[in-house]
PDB file of N, CA and C in Angstrom:
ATOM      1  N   UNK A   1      19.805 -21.207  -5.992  1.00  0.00           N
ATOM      2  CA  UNK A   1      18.570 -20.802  -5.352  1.00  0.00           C
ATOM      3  C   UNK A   1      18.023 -21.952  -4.519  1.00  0.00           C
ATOM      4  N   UNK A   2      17.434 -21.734  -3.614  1.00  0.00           N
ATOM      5  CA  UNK A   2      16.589 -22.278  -2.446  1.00  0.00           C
ATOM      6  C   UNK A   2      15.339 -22.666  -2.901  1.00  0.00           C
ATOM      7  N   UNK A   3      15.281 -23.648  -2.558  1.00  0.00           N
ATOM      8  CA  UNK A   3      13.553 -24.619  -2.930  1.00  0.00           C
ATOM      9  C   UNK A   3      12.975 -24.988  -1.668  1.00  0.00           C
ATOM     10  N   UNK A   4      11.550 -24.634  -1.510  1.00  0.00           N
ATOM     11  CA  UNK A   4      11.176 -24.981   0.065  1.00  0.00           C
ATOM     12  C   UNK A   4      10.016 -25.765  -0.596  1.00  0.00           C
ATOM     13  N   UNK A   5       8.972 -26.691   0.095  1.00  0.00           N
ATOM     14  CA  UNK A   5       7.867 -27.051  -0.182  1.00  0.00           C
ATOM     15  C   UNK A   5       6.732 -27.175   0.990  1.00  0.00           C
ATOM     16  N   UNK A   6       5.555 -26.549   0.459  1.00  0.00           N
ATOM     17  CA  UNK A   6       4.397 -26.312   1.518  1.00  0.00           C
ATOM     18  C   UNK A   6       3.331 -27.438   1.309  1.00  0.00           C
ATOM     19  N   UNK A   7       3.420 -27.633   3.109  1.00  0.00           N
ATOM     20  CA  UNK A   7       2.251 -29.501   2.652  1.00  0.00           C
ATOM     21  C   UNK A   7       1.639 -28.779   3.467  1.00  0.00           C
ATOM     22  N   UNK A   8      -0.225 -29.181   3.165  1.00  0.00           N
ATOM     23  CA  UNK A   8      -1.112 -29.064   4.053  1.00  0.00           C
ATOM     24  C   UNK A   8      -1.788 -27.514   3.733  1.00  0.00           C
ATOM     25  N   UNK A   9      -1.358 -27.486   2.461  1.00  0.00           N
ATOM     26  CA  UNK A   9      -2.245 -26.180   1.822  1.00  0.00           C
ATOM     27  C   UNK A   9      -3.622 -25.910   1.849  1.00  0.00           C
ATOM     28  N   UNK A  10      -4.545 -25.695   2.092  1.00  0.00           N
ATOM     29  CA  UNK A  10      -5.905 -25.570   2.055  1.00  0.00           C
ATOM     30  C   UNK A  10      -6.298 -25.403   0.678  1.00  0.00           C
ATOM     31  N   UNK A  11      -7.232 -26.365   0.145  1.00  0.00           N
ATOM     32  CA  UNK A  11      -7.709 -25.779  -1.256  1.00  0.00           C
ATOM     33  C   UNK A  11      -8.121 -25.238  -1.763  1.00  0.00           C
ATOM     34  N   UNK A  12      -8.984 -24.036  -0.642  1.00  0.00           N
ATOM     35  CA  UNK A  12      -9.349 -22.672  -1.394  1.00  0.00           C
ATOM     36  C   UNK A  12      -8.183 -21.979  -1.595  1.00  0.00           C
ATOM     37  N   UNK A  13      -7.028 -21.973  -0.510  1.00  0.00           N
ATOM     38  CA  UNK A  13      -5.945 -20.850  -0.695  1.00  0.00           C
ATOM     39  C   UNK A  13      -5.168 -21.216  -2.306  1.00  0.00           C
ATOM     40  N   UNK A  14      -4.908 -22.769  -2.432  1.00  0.00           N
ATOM     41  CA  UNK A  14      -4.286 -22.708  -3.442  1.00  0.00           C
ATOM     42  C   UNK A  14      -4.925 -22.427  -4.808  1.00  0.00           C
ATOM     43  N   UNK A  15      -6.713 -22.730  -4.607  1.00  0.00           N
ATOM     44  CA  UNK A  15      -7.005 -22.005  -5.636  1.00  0.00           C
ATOM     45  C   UNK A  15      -7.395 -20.318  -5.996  1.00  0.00           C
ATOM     46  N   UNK A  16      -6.666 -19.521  -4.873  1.00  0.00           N
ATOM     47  CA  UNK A  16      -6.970 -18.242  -4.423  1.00  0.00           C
ATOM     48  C   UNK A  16      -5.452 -17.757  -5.227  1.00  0.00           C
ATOM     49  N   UNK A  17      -4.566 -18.235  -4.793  1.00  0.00           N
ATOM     50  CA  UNK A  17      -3.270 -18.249  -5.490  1.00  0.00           C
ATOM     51  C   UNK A  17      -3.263 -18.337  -7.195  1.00  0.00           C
ATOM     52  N   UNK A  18      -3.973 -19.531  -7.856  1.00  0.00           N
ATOM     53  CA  UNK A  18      -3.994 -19.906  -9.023  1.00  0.00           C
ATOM     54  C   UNK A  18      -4.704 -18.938  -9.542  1.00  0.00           C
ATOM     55  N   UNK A  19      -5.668 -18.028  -9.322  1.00  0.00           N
ATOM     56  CA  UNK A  19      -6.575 -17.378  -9.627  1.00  0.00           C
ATOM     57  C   UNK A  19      -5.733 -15.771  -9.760  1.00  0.00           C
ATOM     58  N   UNK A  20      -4.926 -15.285  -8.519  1.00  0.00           N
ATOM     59  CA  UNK A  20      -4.316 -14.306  -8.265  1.00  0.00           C
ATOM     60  C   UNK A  20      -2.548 -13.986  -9.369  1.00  0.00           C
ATOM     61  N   UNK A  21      -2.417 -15.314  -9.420  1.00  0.00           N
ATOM     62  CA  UNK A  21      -1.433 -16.232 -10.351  1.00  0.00           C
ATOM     63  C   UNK A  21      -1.775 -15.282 -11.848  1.00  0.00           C
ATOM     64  N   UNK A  22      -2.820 -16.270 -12.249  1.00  0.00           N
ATOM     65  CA  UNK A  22      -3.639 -15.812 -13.445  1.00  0.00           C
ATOM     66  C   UNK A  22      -3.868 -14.238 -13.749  1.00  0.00           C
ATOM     67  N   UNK A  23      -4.370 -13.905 -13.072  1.00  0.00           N
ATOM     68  CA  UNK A  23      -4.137 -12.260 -12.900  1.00  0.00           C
ATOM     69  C   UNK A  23      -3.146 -11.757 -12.956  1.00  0.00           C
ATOM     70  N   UNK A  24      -2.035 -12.313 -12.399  1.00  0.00           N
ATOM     71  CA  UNK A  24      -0.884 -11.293 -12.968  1.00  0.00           C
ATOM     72  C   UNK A  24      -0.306 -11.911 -14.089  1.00  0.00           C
ATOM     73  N   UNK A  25      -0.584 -12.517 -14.479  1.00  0.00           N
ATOM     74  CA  UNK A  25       0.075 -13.222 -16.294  1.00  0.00           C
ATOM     75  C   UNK A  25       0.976 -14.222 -15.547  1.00  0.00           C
ATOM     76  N   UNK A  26       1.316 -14.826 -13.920  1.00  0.00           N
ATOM     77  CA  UNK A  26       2.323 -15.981 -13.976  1.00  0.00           C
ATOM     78  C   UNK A  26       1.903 -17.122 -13.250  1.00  0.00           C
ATOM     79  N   UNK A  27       2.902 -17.598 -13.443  1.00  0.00           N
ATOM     80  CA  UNK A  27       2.857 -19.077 -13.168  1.00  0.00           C
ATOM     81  C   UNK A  27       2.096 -19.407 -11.357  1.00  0.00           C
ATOM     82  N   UNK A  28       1.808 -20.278 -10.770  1.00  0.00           N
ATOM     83  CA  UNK A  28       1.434 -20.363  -9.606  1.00  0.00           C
ATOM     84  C   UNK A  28       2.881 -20.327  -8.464  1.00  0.00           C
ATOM     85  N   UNK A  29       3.685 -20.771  -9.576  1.00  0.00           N
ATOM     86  CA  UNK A  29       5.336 -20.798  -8.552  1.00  0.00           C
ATOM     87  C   UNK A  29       5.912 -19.326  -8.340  1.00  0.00           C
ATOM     88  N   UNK A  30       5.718 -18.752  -9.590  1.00  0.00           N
ATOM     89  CA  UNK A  30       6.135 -17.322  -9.307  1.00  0.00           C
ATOM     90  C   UNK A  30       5.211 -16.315  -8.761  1.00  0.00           C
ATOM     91  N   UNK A  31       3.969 -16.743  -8.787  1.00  0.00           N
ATOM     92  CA  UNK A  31       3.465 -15.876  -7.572  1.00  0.00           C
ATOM     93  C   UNK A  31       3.694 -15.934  -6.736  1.00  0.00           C
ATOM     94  N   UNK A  32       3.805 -17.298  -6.078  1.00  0.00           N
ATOM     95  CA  UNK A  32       4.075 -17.567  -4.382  1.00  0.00           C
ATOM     96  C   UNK A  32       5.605 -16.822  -4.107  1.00  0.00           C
ATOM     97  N   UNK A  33       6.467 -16.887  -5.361  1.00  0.00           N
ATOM     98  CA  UNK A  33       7.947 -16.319  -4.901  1.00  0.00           C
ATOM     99  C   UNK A  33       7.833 -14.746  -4.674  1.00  0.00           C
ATOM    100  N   UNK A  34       6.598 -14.227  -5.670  1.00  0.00           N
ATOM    101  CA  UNK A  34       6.158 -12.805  -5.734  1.00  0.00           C
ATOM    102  C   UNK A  34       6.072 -12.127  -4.211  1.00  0.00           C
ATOM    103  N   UNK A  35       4.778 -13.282  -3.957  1.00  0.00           N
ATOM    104  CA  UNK A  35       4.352 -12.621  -2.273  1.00  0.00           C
ATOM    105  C   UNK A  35       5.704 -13.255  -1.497  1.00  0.00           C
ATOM    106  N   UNK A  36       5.790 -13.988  -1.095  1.00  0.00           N
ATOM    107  CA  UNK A  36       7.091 -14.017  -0.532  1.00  0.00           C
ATOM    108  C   UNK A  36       7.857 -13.488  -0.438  1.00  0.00           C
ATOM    109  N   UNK A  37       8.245 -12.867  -1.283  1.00  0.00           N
ATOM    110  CA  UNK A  37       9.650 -11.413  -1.513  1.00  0.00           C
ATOM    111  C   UNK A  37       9.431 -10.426  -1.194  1.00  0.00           C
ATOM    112  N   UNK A  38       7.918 -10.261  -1.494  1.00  0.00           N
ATOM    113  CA  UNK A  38       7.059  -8.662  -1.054  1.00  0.00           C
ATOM    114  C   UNK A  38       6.942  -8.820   0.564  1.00  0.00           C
ATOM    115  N   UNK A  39       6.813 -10.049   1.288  1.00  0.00           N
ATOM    116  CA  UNK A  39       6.583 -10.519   2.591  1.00  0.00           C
ATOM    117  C   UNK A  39       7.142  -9.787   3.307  1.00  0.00           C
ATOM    118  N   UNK A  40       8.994 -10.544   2.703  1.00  0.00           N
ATOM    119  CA  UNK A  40       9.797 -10.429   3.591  1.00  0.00           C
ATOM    120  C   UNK A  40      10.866  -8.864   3.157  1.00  0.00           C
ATOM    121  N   UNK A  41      10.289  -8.439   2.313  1.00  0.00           N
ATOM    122  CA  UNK A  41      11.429  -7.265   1.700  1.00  0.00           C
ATOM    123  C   UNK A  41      11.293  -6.142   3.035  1.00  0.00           C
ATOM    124  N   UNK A  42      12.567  -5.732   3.536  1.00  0.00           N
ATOM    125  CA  UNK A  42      12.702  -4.389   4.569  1.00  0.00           C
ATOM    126  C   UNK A  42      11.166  -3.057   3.792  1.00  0.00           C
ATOM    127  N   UNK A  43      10.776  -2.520   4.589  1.00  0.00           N
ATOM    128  CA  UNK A  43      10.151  -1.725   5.105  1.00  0.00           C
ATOM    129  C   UNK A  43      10.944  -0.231   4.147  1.00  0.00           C
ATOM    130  N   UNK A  44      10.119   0.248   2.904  1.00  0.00           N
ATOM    131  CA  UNK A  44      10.457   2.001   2.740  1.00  0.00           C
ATOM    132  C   UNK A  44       9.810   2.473   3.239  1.00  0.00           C
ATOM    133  N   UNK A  45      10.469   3.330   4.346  1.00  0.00           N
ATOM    134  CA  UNK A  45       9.978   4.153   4.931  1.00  0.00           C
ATOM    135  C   UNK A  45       9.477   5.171   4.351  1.00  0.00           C
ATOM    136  N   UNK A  46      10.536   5.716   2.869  1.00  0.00           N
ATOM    137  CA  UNK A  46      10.467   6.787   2.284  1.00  0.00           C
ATOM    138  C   UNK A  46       9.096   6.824   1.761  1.00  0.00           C
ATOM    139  N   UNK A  47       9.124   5.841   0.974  1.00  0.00           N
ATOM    140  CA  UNK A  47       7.661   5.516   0.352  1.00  0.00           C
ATOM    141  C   UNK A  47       6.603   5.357   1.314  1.00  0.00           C
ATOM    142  N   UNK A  48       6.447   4.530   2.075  1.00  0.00           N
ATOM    143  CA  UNK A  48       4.979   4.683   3.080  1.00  0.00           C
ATOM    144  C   UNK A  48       4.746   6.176   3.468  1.00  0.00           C
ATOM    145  N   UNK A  49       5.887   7.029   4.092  1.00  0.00           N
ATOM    146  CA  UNK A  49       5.755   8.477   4.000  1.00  0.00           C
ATOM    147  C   UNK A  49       4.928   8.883   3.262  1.00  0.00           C
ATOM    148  N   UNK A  50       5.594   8.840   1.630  1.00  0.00           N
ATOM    149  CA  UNK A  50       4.758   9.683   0.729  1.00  0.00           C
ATOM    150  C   UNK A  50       3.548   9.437   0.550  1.00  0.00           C
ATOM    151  N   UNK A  51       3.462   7.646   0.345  1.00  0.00           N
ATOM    152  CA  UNK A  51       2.263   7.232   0.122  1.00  0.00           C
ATOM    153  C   UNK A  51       1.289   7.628   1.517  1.00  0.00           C
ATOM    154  N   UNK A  52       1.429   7.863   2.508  1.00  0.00           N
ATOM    155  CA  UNK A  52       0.725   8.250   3.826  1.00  0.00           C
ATOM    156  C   UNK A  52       0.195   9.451   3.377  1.00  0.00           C
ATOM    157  N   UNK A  53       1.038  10.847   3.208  1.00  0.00           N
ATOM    158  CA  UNK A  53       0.608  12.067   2.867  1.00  0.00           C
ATOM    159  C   UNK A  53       0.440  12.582   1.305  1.00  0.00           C
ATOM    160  N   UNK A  54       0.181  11.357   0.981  1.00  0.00           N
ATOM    161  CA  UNK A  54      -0.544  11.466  -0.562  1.00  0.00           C
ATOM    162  C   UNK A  54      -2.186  11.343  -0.218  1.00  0.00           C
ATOM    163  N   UNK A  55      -2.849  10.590   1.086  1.00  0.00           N
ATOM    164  CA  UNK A  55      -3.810  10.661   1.425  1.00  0.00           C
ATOM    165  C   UNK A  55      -4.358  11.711   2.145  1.00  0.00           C
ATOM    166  N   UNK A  56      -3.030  12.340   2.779  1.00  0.00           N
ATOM    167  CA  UNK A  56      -3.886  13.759   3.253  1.00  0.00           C
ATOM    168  C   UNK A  56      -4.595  14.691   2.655  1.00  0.00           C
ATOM    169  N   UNK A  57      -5.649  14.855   3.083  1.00  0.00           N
ATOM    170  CA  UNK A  57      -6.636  16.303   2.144  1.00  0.00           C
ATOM    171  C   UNK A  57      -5.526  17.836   2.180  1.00  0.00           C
ATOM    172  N   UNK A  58      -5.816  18.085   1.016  1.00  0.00           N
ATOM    173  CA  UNK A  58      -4.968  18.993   0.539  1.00  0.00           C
ATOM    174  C   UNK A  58      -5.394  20.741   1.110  1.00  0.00           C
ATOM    175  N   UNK A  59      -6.921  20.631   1.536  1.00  0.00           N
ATOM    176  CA  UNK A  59      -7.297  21.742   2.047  1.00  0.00           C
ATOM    177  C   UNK A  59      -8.377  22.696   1.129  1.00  0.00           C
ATOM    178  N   UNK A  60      -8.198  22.099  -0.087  1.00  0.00           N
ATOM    179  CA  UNK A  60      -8.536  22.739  -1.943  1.00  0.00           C
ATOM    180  C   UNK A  60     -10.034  22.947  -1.413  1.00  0.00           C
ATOM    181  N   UNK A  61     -10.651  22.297  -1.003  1.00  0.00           N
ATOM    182  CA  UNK A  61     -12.172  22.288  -0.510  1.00  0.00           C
ATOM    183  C   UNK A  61     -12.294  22.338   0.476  1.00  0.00           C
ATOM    184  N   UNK A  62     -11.729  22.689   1.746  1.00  0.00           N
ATOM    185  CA  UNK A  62     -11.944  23.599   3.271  1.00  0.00           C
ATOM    186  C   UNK A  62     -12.596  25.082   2.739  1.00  0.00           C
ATOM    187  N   UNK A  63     -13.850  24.915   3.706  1.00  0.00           N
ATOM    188  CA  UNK A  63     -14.571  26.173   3.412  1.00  0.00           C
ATOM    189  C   UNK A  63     -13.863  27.027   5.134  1.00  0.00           C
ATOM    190  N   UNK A  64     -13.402  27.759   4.765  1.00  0.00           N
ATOM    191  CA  UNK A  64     -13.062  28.960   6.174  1.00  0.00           C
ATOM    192  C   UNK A  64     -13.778  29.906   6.084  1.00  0.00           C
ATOM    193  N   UNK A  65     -14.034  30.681   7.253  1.00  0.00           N
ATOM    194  CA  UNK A  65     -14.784  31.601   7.323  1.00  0.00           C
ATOM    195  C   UNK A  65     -14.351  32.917   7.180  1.00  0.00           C
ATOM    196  N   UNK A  66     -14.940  34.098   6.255  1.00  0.00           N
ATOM    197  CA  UNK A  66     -14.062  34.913   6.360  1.00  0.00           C
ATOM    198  C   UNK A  66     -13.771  35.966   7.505  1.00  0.00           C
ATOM    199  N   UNK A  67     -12.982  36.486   6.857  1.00  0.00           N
ATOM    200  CA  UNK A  67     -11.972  37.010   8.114  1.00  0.00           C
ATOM    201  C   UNK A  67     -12.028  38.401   7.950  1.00  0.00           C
ATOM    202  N   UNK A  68     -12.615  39.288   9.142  1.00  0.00           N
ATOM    203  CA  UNK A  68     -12.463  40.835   9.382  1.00  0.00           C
ATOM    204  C   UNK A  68     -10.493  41.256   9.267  1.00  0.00           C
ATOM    205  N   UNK A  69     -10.041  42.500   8.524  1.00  0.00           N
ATOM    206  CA  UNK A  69      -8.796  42.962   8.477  1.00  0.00           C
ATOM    207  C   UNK A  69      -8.815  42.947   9.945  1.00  0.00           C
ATOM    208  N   UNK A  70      -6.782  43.057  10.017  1.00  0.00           N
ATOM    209  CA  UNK A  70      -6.353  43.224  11.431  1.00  0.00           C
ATOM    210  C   UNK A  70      -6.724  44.579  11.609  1.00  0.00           C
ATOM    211  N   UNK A  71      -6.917  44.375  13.058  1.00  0.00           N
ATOM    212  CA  UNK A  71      -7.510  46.045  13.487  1.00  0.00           C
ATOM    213  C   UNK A  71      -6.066  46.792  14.230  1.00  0.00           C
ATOM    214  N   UNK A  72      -5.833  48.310  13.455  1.00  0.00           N
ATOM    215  CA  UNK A  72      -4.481  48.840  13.724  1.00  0.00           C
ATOM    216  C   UNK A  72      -4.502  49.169  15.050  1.00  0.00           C
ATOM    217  N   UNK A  73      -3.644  48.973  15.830  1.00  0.00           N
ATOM    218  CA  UNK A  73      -3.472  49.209  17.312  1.00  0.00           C
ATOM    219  C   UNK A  73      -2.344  50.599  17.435  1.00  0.00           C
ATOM    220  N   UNK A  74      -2.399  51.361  18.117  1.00  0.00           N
ATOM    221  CA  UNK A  74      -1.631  52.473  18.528  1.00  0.00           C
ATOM    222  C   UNK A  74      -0.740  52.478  19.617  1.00  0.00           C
ATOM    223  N   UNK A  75       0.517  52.202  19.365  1.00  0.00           N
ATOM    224  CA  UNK A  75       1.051  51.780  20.650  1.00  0.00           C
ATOM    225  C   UNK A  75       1.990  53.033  20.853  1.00  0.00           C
TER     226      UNK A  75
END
């Protein structure tokens, strides 16, 4: 495995990290590898799909207006 090192961190970010770290139960190293992976991982399409039209309104509470029967035509 690959080791990189980041100089010139800002000290809110790294304590934004340590904090975000903490929250998920790990270490400050394995968060940064966390977001990093999530960064750079290809794009599911499949999933943003679903997750997209999981936000669409379903219609359950559209009030429509009602509607006169079709009127029979004599052709």
């Amino acid at each position: 495995m690959a080791s990189i090192t980041i100089r010139g961190l800002d000290d809110t970010v790294k304590e934004r990290l340590r904090r975000r770290a903490a929250a998920h139960g790990r270490s400050m190293e394995a968060e940064a590898r966390a977001i990093l992976s999530d960064s750079v991982r290809p794009p599911n399409i499949l999933r943003e799909f679903y997750d997209a039209t999981r936000e669409l309104p379903d219609g359950t509470d559209l009030d429509l207006p009602e509607q006169e029967p079709a009127r029979v035509i004599d052709l």
